[in-house]
Protein backbone atom coordinates (compact mmCIF):
# COMPACT_ATOMS: atom_id res chain seq x y z
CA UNK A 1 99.53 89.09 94.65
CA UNK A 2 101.66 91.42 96.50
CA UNK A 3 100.51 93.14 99.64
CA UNK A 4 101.72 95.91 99.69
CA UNK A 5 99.63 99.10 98.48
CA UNK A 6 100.42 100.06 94.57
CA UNK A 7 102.19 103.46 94.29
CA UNK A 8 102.40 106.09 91.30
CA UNK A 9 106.12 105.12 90.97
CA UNK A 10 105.18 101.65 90.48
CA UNK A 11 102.74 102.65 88.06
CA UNK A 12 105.69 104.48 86.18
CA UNK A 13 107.68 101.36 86.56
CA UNK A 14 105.25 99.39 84.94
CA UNK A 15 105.18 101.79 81.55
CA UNK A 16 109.08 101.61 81.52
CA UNK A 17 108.86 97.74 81.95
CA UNK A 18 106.24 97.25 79.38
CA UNK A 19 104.17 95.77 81.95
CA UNK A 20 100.24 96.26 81.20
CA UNK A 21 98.38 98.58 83.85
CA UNK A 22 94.77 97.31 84.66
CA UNK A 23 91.90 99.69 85.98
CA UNK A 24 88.51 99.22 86.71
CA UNK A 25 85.90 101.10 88.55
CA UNK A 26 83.70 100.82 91.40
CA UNK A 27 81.13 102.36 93.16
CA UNK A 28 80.91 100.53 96.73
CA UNK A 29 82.50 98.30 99.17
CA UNK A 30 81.54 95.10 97.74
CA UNK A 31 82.50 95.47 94.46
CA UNK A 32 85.78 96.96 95.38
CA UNK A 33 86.67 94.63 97.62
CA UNK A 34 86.17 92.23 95.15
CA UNK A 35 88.27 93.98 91.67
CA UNK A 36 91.09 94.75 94.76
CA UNK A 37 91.61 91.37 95.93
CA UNK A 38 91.76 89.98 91.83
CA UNK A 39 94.83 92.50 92.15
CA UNK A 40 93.71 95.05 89.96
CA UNK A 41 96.39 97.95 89.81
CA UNK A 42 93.63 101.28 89.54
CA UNK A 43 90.60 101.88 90.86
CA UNK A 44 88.09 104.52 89.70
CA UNK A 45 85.53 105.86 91.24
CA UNK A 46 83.71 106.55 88.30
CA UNK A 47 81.01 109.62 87.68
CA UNK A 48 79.79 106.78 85.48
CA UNK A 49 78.23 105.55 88.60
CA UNK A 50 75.35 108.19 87.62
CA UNK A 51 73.91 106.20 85.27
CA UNK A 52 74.83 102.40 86.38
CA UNK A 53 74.22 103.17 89.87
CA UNK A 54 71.75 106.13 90.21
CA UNK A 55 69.90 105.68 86.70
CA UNK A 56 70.73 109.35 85.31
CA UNK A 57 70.82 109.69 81.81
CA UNK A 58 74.25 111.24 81.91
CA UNK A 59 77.13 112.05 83.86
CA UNK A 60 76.34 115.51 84.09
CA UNK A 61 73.71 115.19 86.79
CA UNK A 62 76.01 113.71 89.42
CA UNK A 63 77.25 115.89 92.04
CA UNK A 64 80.32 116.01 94.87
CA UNK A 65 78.04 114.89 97.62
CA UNK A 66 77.14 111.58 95.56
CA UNK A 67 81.16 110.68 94.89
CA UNK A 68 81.73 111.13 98.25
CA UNK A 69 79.43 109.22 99.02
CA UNK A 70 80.41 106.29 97.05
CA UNK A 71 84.30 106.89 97.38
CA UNK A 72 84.24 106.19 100.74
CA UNK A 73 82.61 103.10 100.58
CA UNK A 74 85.18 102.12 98.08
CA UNK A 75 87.93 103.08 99.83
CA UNK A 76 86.76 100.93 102.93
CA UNK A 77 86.94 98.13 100.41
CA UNK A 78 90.23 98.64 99.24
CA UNK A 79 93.76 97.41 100.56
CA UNK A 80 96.23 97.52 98.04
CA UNK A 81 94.91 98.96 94.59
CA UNK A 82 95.64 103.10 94.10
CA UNK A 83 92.00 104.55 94.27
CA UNK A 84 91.15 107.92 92.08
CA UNK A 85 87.90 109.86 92.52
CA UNK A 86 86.72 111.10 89.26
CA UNK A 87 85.71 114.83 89.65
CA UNK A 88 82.33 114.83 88.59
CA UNK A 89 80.37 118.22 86.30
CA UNK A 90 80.93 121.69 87.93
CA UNK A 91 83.29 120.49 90.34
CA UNK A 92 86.71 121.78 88.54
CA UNK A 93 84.98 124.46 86.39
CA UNK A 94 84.59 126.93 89.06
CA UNK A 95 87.45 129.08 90.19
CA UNK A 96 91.08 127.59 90.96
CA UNK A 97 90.41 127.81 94.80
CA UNK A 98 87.06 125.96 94.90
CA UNK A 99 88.51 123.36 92.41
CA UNK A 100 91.17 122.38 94.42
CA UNK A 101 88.83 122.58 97.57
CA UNK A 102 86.86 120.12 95.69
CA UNK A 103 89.64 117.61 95.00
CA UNK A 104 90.79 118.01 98.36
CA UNK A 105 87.51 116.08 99.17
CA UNK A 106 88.03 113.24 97.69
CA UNK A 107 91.55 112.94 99.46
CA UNK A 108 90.48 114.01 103.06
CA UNK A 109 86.91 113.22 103.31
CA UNK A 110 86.59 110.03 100.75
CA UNK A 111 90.75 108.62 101.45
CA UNK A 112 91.13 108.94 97.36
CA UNK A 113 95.07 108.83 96.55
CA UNK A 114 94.51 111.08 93.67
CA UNK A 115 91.75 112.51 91.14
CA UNK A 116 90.60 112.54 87.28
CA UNK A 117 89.86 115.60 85.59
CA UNK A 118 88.25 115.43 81.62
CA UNK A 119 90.38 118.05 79.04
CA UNK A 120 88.58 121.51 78.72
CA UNK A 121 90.02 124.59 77.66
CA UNK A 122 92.35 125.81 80.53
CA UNK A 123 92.37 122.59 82.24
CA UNK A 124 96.37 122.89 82.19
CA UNK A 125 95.80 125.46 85.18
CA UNK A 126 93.08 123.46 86.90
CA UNK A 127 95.74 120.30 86.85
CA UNK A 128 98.61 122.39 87.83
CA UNK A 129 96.85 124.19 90.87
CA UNK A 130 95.71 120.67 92.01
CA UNK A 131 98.75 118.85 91.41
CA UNK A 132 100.46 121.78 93.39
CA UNK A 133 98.36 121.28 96.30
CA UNK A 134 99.77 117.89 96.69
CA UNK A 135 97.23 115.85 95.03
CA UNK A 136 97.89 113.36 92.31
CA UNK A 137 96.21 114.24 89.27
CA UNK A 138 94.95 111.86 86.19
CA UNK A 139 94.29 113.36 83.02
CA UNK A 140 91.38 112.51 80.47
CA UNK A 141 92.00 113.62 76.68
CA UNK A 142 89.91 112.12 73.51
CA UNK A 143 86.04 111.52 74.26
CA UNK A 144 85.23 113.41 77.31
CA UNK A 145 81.52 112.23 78.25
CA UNK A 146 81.08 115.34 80.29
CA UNK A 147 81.20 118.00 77.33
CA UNK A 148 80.48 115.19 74.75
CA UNK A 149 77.46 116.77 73.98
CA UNK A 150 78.46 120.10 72.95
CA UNK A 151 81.40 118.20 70.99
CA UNK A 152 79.03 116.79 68.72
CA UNK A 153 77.88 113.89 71.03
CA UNK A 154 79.48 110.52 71.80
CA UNK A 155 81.46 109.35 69.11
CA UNK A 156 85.51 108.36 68.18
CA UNK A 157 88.04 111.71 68.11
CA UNK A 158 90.57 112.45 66.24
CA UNK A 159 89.90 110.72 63.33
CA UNK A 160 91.37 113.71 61.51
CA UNK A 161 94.49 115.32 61.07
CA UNK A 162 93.85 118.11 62.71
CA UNK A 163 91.99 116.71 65.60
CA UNK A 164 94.74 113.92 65.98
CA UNK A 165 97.33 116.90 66.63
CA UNK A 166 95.50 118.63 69.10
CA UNK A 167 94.41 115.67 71.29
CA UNK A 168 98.04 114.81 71.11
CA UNK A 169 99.25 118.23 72.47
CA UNK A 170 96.51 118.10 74.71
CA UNK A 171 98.21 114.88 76.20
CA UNK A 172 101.40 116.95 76.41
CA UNK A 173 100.11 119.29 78.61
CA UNK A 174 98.74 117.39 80.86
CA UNK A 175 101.73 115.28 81.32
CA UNK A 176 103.32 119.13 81.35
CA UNK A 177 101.82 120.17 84.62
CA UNK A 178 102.39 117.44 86.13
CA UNK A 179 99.44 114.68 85.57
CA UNK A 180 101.26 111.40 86.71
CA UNK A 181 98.70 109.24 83.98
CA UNK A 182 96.22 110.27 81.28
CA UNK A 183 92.98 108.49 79.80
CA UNK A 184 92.97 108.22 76.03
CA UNK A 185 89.13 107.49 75.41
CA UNK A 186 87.50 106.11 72.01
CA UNK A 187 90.61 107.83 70.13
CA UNK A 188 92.25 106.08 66.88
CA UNK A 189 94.74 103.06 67.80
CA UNK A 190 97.38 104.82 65.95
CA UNK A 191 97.04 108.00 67.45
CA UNK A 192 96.79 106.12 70.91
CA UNK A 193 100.06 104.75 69.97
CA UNK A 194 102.05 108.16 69.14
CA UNK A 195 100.38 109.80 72.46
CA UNK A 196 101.83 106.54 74.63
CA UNK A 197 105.37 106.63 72.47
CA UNK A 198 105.56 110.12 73.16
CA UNK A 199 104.73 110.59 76.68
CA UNK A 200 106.79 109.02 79.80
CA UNK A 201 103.70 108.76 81.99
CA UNK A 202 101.33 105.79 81.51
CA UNK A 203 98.38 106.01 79.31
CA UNK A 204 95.05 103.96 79.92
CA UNK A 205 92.67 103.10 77.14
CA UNK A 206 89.11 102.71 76.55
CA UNK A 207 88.03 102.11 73.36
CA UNK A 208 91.99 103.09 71.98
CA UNK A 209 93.57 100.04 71.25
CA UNK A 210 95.89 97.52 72.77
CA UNK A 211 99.10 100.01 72.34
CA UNK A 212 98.67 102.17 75.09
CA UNK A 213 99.76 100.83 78.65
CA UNK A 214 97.26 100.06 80.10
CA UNK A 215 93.18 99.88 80.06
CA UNK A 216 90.10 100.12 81.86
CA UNK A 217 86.58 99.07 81.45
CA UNK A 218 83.80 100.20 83.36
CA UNK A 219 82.95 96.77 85.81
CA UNK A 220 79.23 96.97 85.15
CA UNK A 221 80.07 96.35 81.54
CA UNK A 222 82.58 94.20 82.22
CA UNK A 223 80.53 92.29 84.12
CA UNK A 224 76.97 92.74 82.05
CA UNK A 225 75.21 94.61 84.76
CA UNK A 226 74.12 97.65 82.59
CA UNK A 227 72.50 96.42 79.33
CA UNK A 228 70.84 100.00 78.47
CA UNK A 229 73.48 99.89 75.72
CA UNK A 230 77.12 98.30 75.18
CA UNK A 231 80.11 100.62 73.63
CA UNK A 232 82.13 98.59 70.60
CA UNK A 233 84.83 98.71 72.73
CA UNK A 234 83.71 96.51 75.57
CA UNK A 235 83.66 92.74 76.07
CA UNK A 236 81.76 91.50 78.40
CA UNK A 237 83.45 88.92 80.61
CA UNK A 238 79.53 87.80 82.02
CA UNK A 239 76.30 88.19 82.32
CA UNK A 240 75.41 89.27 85.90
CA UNK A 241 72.39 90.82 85.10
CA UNK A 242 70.70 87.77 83.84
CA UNK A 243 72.66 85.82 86.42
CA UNK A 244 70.43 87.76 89.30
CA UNK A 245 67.56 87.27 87.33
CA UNK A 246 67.24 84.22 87.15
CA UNK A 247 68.61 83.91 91.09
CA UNK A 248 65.76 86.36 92.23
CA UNK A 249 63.07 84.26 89.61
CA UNK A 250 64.12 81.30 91.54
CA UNK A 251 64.29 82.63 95.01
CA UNK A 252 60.43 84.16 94.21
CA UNK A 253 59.46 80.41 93.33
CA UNK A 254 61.03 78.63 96.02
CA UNK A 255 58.70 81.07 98.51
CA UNK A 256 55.82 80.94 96.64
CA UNK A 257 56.14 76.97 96.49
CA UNK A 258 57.16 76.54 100.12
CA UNK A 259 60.74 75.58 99.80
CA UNK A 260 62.21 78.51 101.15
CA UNK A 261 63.22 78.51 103.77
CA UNK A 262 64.62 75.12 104.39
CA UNK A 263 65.45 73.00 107.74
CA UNK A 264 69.06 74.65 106.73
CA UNK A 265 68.03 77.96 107.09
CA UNK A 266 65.39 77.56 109.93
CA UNK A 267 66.55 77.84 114.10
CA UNK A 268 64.68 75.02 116.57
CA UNK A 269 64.91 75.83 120.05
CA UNK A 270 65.96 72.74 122.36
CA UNK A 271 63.39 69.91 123.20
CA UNK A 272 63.28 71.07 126.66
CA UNK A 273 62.48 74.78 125.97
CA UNK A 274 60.16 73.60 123.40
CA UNK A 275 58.64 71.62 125.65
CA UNK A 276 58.41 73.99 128.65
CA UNK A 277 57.41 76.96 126.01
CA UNK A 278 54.25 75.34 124.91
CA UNK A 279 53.13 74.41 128.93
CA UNK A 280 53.76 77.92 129.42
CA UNK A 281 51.68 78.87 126.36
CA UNK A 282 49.03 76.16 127.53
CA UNK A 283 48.79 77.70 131.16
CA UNK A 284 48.43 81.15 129.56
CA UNK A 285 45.48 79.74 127.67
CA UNK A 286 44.18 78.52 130.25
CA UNK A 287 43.78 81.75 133.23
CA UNK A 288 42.66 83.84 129.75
């Protein structure tokens, strides 16, 4: 795996080339130490993190402080994968100057290389205004979790015509002002296919088929850490959840039966100190 840190050109390289992008996300050091060094090309800090991380029933309730707060960990555990910060609710629905104060954030305060913003009506000026501050923008057409509800809740777009046409120009714009990747979420595989045809910058799916160039999971359902539900469009690679489970069970049992801890995890001071420790102790005794 190469050392060097991956680059937005690269990733444009890698469309042209027909080489498959990977991105996952992550919400501390730990875990993004561990998707960097298995040489995964994106990193997202996720709003998702709301409800994996911080138990909220949606998306919507997480706010700048709390990405912040999690991007930076990520970014200390990150060497060579490109790391966006996902602009959480409110944050890029305010005025132009307070948006782009907001993704400024994530680039000064957090070290994010760039930012995702979810398609609402007028985001082509939000992206522009941040993209000509000097911050790398990703765009996020299809399902966008953050106005799902009002969109008739969380379920595959563009299954229509007319739907099909619109996320597809909404694509287009995005790439327009100057998005350098967009996210095509639970979208047709056919339409997923036209949008990555058409455009020059990469696409990443999730839950939109194998033709677009490249996808992304979130890890904790990747890895079966969040069982509150699965999407159709994840496979789960394990099952941590159980996996810590069953570690905790038997760490509980190995306490409660006196096996833990071990000679291998217990210190012994030297004979000598022993030795001189307890006629210390003794003498003590003693003048009480």
């Amino acid at each position: 795996m190469p050392d060097t840190r991956v680059s937005i050109p690269e990733l444009l390289n890698m469309k042209r080339s027909r080489t498959k992008i990977t991105m996952l996300t992550a919400y501390d050091y730990s875990m993004a130490r561990a998707v960097d060094q298995a040489g995964i090309e994106l990193i997202l800090v996720g709003d998702s993190l709301g409800m994996v991380v911080l138990g909220y029933e949606s998306t919507t309730a997480v706010t700048m402080e709390e990405m912040l707060h999690h991007a930076k960990a990520v970014r200390r555990g990150v060497k060579r994968a490109l790391v966006v910060g996902d602009m959480p609710f409110l944050s890029f629905h305010v005025s132009l100057r307070d948006t782009v104060k907001n993704a400024g954030r994530f680039v000064q305060e957090a070290g994010c290389d760039a930012v995702k913003i979810e398609w609402k009506n007028g985001i082509e000026d939000v992206a522009k205004a941040i993209v000509d501050a000097g911050i790398p923008v990703m765009g996020h057409v299809g399902l966008t979790p953050q106005t799902a509800a009002g969109a008739g809740g969380f379920r595959v777009q563009g299954r229509d015509a007319e739907s099909a046409l619109r996320i597809r120009a909404q694509a287009v714009a995005l790439q327009e002002v100057g998005c350098f990747a967009v996210v095509l979420e639970c979208i047709p595989d056919a339409l997923a296919k036209e949008i990555t045809e058409r455009l020059s910058i990469p696409t990443i799916g999730i839950g939109a088929g194998p033709q677009c160039d490249g996808q992304v999971l979130v890890s904790y359902d990747l890895l079966g850490l969040f069982e509150s539900f699965t999407p159709k469009f994840v496979r789960r690679y394990a099952t941590m959840a159980e996996t810590i489970r069953e570690a905790v069970g038997a760490f509980r049992d190995d306490v409660r039966q006196g096996f833990f801890p071990g000679r291998e995890q217990t210190f012994s001071m030297p004979p000598e100190e022993l030795a001189r420790l307890q006629q210390e102790l003794g003498t003590s005794r003693g003048a009480a």
